[in-house]
Protein backbone atom coordinates (compact mmCIF):
# COMPACT_ATOMS: atom_id res chain seq x y z
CA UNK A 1 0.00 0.00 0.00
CA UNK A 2 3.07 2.37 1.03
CA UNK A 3 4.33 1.33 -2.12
CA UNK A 4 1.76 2.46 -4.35
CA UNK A 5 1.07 6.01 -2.57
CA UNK A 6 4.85 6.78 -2.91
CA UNK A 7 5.02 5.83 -6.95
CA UNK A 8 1.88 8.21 -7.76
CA UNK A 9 3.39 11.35 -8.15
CA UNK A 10 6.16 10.19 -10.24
CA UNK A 11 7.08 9.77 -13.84
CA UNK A 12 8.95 6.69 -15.36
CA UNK A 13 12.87 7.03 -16.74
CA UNK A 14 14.96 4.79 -18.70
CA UNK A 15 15.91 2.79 -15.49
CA UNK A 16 13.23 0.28 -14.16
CA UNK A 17 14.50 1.58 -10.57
CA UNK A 18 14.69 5.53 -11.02
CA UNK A 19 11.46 7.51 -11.19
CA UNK A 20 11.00 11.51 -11.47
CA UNK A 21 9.36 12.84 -9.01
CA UNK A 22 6.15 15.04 -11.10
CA UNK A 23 4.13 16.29 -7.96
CA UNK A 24 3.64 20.22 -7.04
CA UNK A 25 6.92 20.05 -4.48
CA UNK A 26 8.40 23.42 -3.15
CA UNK A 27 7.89 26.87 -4.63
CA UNK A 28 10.87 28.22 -6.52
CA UNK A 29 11.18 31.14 -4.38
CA UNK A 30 11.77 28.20 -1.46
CA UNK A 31 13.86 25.68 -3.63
CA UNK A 32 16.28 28.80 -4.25
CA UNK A 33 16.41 30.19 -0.61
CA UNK A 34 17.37 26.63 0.86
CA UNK A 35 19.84 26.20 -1.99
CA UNK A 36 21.34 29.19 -0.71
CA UNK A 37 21.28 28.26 2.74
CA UNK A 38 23.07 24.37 1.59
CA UNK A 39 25.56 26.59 -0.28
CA UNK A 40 26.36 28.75 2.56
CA UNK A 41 26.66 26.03 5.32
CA UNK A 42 29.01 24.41 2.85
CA UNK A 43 31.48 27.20 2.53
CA UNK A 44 31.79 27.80 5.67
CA UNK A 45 32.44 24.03 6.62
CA UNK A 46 29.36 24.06 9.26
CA UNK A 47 28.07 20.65 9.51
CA UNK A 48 25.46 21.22 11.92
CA UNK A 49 24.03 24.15 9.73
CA UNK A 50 24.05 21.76 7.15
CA UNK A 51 22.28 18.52 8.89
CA UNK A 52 19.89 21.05 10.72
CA UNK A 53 19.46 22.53 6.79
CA UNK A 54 18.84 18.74 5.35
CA UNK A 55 16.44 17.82 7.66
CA UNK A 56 14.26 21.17 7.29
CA UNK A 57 14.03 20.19 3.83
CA UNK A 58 13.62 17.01 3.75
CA UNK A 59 11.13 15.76 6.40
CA UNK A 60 11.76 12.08 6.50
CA UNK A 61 16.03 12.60 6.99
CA UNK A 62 16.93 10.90 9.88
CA UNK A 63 20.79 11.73 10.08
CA UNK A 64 22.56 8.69 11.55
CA UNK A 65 23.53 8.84 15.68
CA UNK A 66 27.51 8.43 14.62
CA UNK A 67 26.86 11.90 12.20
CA UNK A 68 24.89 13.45 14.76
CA UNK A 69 27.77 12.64 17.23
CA UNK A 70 30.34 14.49 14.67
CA UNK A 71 28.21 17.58 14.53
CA UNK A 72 27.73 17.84 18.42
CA UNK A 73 31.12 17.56 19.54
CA UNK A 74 32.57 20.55 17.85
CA UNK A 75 30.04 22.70 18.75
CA UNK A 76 30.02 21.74 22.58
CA UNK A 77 33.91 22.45 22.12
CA UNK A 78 33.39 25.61 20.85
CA UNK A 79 30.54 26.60 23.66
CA UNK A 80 32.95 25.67 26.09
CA UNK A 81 35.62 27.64 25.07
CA UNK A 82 33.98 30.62 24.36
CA UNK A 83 32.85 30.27 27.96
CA UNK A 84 36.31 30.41 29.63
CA UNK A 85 37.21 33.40 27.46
């Protein structure tokens, strides 16, 4: 049943496995204000931006505990040492 609802807003490709995606999705205003926010996270090397960003978008992303781990630790390291300063 899961199966079904997920393939009716798509379109067939060349590959028995791919499919397009063909329903209404995000407004282009949106699409280009979170591509902007992807970009930026990724120049400025901020993971946790950048999981935070994914997940916003995407509402089923379920970033793994060990990446969640990776993005935590700095940050905690950095809250702690701009709290001795």
């Amino acid at each position: 049943m899961l199966f079904r609802s997920l393939l009716e807003d798509t379109a067939p490709t060349c590959h028995e496995k791919i499919r397009i995606y063909a329903g209404n999705g995000m407004p282009e205003g949106d699409v280009e204000m979170w591509l902007l926010c992807l970009r930026e996270a990724c120049e400025t090397r901020d993971a946790g931006r950048l999981v935070v960003a994914l997940k916003e978008i995407v509402l089923d992303y379920s970033p793994s505990a060990h990446l969640l781990k990776r993005v935590i630790a700095p940050r905690s390291g950095q809250v702690a040492a701009a709290a001795g300063q």
